[in-house]
PDB file of N, CA and C in Angstrom:
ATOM      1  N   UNK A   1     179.848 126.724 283.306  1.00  0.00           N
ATOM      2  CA  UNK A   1     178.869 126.871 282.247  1.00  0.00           C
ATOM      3  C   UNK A   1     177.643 126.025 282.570  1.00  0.00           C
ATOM      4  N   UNK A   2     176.522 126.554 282.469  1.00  0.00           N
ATOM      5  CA  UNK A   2     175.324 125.637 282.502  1.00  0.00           C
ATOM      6  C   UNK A   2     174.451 124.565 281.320  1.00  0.00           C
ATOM      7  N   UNK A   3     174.339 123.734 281.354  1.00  0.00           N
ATOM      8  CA  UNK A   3     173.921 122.926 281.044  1.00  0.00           C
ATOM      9  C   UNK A   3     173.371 123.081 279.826  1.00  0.00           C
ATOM     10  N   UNK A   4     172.434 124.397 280.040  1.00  0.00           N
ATOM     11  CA  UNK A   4     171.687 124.536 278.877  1.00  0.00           C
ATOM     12  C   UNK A   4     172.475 124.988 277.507  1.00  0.00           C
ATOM     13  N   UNK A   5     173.736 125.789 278.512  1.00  0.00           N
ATOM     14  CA  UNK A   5     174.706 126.183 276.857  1.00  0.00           C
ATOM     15  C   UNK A   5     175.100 125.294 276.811  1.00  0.00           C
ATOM     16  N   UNK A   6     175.647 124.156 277.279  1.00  0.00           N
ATOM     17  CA  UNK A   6     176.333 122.800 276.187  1.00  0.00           C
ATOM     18  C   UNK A   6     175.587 122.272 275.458  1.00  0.00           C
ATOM     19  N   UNK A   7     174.629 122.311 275.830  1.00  0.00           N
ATOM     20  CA  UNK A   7     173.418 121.433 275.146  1.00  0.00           C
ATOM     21  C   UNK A   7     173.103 122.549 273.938  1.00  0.00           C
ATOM     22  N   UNK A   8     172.636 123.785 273.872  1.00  0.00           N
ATOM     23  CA  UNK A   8     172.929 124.476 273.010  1.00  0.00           C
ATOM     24  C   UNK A   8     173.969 124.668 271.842  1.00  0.00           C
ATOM     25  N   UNK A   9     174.766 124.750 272.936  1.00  0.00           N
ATOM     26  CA  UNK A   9     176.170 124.573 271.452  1.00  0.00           C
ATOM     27  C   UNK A   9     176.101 123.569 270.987  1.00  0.00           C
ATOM     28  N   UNK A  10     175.845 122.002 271.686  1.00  0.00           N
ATOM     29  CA  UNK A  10     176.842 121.227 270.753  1.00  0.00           C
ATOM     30  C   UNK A  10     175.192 120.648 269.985  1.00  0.00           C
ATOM     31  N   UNK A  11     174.255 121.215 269.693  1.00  0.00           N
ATOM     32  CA  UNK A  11     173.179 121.502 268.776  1.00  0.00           C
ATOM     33  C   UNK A  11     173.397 122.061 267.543  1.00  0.00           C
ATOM     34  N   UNK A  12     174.155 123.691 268.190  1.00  0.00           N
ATOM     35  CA  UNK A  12     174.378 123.978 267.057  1.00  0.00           C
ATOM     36  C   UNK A  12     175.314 123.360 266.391  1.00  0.00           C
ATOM     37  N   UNK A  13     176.754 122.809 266.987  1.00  0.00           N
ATOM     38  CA  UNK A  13     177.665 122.284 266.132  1.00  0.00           C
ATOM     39  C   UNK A  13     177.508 121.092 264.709  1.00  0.00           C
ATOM     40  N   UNK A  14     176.024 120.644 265.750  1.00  0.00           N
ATOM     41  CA  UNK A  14     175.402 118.953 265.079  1.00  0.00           C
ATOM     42  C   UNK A  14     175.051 119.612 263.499  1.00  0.00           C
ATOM     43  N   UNK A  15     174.284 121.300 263.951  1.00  0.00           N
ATOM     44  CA  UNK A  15     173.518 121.637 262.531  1.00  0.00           C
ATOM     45  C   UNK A  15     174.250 122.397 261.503  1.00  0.00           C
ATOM     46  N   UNK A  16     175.422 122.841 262.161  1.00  0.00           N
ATOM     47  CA  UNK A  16     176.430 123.335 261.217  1.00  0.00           C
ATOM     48  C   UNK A  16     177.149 122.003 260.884  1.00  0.00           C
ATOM     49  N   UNK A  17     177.385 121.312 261.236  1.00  0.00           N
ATOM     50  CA  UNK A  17     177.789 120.139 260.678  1.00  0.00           C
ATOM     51  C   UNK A  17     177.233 119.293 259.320  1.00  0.00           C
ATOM     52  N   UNK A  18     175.897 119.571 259.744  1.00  0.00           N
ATOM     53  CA  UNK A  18     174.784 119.062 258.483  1.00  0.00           C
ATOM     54  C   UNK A  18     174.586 119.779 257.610  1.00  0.00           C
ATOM     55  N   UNK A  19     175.013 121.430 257.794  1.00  0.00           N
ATOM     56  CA  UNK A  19     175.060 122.125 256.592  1.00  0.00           C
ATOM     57  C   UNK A  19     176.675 121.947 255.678  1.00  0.00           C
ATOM     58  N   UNK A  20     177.520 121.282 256.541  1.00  0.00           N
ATOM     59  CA  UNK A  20     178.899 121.564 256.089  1.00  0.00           C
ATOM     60  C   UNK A  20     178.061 120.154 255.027  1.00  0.00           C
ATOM     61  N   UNK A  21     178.250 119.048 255.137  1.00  0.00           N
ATOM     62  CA  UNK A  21     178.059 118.080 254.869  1.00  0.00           C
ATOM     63  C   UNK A  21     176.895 117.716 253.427  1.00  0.00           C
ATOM     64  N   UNK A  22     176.239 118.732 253.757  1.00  0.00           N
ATOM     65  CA  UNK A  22     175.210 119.348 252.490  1.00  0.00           C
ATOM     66  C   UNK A  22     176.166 120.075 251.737  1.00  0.00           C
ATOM     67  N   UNK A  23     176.683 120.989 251.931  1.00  0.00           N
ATOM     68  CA  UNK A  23     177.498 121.669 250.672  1.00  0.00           C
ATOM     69  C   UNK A  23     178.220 120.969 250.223  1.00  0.00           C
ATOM     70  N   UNK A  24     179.022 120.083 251.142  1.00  0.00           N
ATOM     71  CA  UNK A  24     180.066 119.024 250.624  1.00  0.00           C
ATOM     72  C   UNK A  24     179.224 118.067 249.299  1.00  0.00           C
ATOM     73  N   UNK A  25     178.467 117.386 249.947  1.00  0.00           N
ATOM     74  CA  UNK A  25     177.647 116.287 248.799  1.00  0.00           C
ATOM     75  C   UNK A  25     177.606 117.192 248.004  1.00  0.00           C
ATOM     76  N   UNK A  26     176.993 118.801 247.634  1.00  0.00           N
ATOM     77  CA  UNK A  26     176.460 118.927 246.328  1.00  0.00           C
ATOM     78  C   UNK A  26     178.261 119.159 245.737  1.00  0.00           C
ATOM     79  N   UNK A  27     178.576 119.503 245.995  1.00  0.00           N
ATOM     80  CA  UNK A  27     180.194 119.760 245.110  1.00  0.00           C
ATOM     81  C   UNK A  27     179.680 121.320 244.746  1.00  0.00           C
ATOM     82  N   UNK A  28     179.536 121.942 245.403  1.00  0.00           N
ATOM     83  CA  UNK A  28     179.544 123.449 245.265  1.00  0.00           C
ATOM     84  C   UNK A  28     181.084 124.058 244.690  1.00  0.00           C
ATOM     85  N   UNK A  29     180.744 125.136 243.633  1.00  0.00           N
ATOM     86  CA  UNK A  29     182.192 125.382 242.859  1.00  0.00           C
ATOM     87  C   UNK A  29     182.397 126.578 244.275  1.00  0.00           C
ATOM     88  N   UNK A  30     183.143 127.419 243.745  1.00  0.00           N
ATOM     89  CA  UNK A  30     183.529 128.498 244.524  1.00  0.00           C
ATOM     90  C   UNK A  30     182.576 129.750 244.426  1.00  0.00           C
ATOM     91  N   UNK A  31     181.634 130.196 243.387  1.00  0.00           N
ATOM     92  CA  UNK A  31     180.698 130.666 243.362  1.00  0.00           C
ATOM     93  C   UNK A  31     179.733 130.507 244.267  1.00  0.00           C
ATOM     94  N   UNK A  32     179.200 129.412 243.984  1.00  0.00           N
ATOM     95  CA  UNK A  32     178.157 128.775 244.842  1.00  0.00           C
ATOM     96  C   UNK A  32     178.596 128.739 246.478  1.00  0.00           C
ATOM     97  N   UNK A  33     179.702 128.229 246.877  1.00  0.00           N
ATOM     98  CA  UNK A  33     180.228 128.185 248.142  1.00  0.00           C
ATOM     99  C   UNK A  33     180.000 130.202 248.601  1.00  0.00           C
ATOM    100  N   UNK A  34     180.277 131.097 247.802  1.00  0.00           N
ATOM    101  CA  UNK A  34     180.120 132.202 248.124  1.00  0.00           C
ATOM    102  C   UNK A  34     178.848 132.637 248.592  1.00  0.00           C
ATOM    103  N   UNK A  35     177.648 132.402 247.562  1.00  0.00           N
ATOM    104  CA  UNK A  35     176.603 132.623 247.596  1.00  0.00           C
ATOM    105  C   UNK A  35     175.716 131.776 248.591  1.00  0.00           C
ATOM    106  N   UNK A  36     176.064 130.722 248.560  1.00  0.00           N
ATOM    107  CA  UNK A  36     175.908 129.906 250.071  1.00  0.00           C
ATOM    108  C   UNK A  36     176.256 130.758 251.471  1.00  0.00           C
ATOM    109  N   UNK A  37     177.459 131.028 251.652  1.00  0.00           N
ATOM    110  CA  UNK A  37     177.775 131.576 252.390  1.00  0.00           C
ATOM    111  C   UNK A  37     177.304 132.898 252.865  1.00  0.00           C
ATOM    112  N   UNK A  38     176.921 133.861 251.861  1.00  0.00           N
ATOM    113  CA  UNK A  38     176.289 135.177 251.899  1.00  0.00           C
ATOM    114  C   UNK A  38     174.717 135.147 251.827  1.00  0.00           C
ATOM    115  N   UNK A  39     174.008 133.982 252.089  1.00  0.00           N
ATOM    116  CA  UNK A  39     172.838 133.453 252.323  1.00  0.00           C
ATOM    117  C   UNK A  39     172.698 133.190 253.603  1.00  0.00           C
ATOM    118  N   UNK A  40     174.058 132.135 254.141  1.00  0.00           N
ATOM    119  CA  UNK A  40     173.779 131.663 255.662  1.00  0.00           C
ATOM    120  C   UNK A  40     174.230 133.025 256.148  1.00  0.00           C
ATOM    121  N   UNK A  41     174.782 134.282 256.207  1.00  0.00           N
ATOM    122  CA  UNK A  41     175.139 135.673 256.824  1.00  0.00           C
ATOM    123  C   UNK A  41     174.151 136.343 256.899  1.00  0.00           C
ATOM    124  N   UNK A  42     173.451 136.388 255.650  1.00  0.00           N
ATOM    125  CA  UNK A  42     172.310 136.893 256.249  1.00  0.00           C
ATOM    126  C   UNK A  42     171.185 136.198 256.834  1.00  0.00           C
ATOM    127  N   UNK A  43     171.070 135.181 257.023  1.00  0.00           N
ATOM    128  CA  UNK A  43     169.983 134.490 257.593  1.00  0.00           C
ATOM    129  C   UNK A  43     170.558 134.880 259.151  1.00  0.00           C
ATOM    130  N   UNK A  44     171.857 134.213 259.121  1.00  0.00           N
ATOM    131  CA  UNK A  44     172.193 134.661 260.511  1.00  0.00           C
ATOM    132  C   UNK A  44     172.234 136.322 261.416  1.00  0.00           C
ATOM    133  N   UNK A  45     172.407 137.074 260.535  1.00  0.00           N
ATOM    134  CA  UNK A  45     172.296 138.595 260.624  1.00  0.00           C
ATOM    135  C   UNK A  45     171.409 138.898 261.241  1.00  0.00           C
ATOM    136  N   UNK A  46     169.892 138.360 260.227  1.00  0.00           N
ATOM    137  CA  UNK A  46     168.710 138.516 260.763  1.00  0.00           C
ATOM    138  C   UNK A  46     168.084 137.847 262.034  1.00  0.00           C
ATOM    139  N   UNK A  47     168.984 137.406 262.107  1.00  0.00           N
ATOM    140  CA  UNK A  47     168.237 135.871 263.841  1.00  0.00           C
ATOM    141  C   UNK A  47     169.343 136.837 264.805  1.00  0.00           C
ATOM    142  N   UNK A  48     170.356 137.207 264.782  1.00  0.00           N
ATOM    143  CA  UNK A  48     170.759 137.941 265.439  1.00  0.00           C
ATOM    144  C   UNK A  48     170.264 139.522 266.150  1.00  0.00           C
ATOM    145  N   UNK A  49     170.403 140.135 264.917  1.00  0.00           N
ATOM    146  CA  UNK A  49     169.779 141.806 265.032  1.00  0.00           C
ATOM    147  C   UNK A  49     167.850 141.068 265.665  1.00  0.00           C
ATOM    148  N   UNK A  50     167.338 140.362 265.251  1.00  0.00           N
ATOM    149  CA  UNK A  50     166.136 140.152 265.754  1.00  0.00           C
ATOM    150  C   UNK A  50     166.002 140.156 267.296  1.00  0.00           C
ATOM    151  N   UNK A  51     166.991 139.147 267.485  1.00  0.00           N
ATOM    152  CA  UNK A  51     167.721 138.970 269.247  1.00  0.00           C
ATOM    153  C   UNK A  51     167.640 139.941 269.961  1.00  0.00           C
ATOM    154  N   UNK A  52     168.445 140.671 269.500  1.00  0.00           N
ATOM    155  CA  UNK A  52     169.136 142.062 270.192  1.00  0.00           C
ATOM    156  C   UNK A  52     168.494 143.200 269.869  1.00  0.00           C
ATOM    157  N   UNK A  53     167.753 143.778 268.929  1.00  0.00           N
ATOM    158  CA  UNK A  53     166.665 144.665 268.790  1.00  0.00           C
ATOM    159  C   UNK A  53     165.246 144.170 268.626  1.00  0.00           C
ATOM    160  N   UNK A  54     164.414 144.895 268.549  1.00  0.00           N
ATOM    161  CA  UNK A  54     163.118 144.630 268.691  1.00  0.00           C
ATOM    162  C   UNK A  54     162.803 145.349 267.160  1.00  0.00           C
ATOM    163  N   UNK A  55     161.886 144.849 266.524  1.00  0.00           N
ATOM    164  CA  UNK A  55     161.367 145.295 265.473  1.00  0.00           C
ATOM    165  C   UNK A  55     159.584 145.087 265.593  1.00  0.00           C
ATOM    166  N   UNK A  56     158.824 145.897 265.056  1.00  0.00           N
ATOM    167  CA  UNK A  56     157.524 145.943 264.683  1.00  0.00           C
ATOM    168  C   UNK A  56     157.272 144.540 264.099  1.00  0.00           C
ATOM    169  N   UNK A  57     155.774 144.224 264.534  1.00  0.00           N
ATOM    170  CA  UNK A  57     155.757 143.143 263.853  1.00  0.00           C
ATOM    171  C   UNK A  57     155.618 143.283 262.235  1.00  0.00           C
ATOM    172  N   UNK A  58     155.370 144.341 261.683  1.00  0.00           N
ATOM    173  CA  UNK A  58     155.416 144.457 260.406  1.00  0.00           C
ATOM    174  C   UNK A  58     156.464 144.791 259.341  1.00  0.00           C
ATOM    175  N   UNK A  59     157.179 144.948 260.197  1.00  0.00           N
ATOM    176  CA  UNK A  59     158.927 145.431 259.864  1.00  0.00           C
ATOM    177  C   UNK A  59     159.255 144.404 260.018  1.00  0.00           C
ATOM    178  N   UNK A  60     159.389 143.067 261.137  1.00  0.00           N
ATOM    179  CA  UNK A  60     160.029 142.109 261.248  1.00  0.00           C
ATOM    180  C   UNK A  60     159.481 140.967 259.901  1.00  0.00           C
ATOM    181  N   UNK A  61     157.772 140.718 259.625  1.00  0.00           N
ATOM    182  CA  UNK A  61     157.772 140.139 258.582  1.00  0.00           C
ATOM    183  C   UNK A  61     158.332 140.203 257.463  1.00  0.00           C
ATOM    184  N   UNK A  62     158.549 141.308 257.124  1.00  0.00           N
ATOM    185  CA  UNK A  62     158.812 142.366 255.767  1.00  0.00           C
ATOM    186  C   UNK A  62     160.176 141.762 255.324  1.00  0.00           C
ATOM    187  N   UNK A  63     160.958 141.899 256.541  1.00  0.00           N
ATOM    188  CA  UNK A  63     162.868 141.746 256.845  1.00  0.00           C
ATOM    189  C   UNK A  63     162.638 139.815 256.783  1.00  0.00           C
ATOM    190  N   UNK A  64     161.941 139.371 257.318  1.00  0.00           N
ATOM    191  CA  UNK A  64     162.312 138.098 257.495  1.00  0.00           C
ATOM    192  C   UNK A  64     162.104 137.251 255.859  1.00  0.00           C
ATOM    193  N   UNK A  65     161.044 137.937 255.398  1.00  0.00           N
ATOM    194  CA  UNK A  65     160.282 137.516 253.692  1.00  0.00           C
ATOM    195  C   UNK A  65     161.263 137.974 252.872  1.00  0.00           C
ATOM    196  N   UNK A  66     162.188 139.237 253.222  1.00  0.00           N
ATOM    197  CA  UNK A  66     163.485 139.634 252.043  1.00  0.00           C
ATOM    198  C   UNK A  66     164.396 138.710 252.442  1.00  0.00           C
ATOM    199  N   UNK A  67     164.515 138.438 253.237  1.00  0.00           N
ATOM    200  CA  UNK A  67     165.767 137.531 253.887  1.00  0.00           C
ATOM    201  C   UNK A  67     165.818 136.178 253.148  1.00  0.00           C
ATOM    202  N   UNK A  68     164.452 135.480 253.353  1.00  0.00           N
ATOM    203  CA  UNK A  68     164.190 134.144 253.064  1.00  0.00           C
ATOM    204  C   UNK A  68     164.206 134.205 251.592  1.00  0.00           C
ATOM    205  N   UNK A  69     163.195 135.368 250.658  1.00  0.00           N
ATOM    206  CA  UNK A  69     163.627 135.135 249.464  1.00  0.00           C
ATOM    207  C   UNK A  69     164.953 135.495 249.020  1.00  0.00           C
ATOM    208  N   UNK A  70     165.732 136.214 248.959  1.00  0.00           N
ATOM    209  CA  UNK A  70     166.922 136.170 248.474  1.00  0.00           C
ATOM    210  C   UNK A  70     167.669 135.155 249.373  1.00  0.00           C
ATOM    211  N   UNK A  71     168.057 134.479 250.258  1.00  0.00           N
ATOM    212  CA  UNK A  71     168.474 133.741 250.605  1.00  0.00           C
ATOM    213  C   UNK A  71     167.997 132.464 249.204  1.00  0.00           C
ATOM    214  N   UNK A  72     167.555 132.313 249.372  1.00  0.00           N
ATOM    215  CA  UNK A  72     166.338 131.155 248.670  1.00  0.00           C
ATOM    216  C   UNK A  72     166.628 131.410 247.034  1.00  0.00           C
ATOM    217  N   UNK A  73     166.912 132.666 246.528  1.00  0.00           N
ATOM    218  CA  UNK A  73     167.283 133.123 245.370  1.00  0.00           C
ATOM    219  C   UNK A  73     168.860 132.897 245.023  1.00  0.00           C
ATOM    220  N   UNK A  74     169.595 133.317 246.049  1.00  0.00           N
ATOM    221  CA  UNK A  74     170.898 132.776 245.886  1.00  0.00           C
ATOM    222  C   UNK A  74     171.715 131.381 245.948  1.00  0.00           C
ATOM    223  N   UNK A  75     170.884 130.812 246.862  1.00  0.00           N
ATOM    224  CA  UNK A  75     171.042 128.961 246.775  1.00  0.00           C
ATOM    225  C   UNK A  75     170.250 128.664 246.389  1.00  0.00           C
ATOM    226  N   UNK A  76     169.558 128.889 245.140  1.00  0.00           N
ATOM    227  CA  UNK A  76     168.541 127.857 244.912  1.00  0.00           C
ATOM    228  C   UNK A  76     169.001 126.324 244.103  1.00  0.00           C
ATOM    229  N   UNK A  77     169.667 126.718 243.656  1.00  0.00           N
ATOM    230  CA  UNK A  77     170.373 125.192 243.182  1.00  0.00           C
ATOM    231  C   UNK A  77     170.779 124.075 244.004  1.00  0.00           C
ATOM    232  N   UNK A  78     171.389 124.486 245.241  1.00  0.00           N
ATOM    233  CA  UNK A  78     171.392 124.051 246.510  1.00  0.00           C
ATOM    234  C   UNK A  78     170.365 122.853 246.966  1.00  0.00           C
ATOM    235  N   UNK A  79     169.105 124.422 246.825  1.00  0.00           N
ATOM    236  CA  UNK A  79     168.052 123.862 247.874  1.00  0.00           C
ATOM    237  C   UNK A  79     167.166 123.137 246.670  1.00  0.00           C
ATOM    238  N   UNK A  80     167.586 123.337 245.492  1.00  0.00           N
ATOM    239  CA  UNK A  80     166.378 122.125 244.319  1.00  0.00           C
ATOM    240  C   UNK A  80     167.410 120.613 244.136  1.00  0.00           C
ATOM    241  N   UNK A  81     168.701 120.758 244.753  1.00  0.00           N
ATOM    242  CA  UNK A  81     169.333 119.151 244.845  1.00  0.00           C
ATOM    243  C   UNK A  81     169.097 118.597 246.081  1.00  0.00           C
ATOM    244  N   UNK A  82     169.134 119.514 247.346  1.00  0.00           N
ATOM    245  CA  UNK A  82     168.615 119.103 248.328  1.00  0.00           C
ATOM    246  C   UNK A  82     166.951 118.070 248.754  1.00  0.00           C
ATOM    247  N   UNK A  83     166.617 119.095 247.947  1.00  0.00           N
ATOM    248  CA  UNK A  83     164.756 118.667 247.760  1.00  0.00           C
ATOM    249  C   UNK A  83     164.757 117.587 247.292  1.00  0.00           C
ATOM    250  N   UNK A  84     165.628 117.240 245.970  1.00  0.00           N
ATOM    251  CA  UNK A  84     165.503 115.524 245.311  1.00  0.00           C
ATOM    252  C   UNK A  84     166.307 115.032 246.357  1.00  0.00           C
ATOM    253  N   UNK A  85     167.030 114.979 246.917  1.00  0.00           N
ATOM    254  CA  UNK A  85     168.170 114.409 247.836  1.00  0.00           C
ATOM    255  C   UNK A  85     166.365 113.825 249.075  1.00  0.00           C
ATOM    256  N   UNK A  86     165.989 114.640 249.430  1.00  0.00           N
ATOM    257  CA  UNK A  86     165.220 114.183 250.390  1.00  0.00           C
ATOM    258  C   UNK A  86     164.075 113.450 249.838  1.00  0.00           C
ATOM    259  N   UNK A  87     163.458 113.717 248.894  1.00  0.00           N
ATOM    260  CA  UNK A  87     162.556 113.052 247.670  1.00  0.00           C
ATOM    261  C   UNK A  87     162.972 111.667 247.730  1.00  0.00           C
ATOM    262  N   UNK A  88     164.072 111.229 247.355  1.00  0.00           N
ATOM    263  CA  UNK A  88     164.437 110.067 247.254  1.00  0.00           C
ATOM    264  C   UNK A  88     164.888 109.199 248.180  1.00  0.00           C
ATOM    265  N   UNK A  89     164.834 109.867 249.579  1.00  0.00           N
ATOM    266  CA  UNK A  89     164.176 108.875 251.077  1.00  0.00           C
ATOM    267  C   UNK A  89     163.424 108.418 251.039  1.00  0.00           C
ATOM    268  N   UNK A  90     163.419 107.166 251.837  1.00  0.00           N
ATOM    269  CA  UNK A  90     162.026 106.249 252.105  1.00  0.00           C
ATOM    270  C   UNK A  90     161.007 107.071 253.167  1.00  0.00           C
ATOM    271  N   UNK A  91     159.969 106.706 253.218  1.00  0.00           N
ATOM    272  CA  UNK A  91     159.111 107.484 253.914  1.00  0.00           C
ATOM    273  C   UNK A  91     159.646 107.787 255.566  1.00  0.00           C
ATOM    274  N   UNK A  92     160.419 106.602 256.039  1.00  0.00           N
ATOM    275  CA  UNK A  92     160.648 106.432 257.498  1.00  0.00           C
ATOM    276  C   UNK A  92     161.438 107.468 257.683  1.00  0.00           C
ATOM    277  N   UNK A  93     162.750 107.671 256.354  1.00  0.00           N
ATOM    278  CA  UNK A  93     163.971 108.366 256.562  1.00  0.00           C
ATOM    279  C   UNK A  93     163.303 110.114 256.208  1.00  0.00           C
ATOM    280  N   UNK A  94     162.274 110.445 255.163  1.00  0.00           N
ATOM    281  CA  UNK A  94     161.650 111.327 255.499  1.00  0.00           C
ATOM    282  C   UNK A  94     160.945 111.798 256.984  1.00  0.00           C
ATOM    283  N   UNK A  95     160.621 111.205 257.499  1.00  0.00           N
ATOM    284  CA  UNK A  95     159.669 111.425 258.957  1.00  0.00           C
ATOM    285  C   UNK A  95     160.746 111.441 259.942  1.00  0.00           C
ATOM    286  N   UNK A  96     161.862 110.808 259.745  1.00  0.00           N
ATOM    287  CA  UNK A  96     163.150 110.851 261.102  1.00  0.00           C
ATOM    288  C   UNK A  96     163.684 111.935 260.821  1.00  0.00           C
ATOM    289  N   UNK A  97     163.917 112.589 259.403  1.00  0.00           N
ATOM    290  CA  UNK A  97     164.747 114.057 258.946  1.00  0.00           C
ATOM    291  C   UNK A  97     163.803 114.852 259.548  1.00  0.00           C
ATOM    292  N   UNK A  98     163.069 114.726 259.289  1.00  0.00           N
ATOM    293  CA  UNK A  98     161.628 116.242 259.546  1.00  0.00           C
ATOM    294  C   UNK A  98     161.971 116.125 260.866  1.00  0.00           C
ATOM    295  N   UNK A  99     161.579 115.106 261.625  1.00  0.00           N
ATOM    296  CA  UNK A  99     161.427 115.460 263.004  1.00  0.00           C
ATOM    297  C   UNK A  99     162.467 115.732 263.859  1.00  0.00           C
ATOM    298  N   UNK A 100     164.022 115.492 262.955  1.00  0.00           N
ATOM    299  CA  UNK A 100     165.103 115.711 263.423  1.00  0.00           C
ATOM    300  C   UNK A 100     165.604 117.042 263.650  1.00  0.00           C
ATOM    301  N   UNK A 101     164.982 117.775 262.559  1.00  0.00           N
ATOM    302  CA  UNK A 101     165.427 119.067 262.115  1.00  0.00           C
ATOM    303  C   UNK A 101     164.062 120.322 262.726  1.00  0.00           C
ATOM    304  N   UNK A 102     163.092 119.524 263.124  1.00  0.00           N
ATOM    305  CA  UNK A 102     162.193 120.532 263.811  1.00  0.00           C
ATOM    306  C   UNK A 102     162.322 120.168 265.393  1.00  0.00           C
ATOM    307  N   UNK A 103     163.111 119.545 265.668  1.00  0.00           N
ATOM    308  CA  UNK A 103     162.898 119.388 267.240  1.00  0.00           C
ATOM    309  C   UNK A 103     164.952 120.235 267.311  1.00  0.00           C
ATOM    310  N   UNK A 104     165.129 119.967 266.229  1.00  0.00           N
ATOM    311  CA  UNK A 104     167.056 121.051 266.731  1.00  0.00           C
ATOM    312  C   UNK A 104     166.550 122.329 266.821  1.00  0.00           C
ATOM    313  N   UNK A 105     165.803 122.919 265.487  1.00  0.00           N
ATOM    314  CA  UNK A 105     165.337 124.585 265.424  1.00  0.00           C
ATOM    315  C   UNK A 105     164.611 124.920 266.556  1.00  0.00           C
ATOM    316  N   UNK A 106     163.592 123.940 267.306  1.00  0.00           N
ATOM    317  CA  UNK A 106     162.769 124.198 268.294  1.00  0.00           C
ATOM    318  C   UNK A 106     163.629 124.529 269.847  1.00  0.00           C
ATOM    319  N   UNK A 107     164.636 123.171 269.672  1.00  0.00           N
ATOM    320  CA  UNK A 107     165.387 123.298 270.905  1.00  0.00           C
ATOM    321  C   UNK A 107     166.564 124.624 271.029  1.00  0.00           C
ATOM    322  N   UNK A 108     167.247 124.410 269.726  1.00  0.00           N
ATOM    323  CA  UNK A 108     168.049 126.301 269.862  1.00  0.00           C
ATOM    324  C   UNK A 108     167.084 126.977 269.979  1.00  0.00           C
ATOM    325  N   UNK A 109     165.422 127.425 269.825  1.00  0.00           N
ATOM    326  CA  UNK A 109     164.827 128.839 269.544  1.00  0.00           C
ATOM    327  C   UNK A 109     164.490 128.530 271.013  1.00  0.00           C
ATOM    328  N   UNK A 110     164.234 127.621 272.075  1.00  0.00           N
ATOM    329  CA  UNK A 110     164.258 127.412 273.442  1.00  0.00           C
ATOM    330  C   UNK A 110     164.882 127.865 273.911  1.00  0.00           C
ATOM    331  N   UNK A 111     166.625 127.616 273.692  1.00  0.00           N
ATOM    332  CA  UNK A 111     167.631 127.651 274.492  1.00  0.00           C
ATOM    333  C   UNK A 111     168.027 129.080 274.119  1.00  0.00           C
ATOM    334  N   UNK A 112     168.220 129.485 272.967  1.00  0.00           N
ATOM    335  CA  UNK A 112     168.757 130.720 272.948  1.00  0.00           C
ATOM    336  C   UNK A 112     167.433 132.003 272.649  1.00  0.00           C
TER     337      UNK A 112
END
């Protein structure tokens, strides 16, 4: 295996890890764990089928804006405890998250 997939995977493992760890803190019932779940499927659906087919660029915005809002519609409780969760970092621990989480998305959209 080359280099770049370990380094890949164990990226992704770090960020599925941080999502496990996010659902955990909020205490998601079994609802929510669903709708969580049928949020990250389709987010993932769409990063997939994007991969592997080609879409118009106007078809691909269209798909990516339904995606994000209903994603975004179905966890939103999630993502408005999350938001105070990060709100209530100090500025440093804000600027180390941001840059933590845009240099993982940058390095998987590199690698894969």
């Amino acid at each position: 295996m080359s280099y770049t997939l370990i380094i890949g995977f164990s990226l992704l493992a770090v960020l599925l890890y941080k999502i496990y760890d996010c659902v955990t803190r909020n205490n998601l019932t079994k609802l929510g764990r669903i709708k969580f779940g049928i949020s990250a499927a389709l987010i993932v659906a769409f990063i997939a089928t994007g991969y592997f087919l080609t879409y118009p660029d106007s078809l691909y915005w269209f798909i990516f804006s339904a995606v994000i809002i209903l994603s975004l519609s179905l966890s939103s409780t999630l993502v408005r405890n999350e938001v105070k969760h990060f709100m209530k970092l100090s500025a440093k621990d804000k600027i180390i998250n941001t840059c933590y989480y845009v240099l993982v998305l940058v390095s998987l959209n590199i690698i894969f």
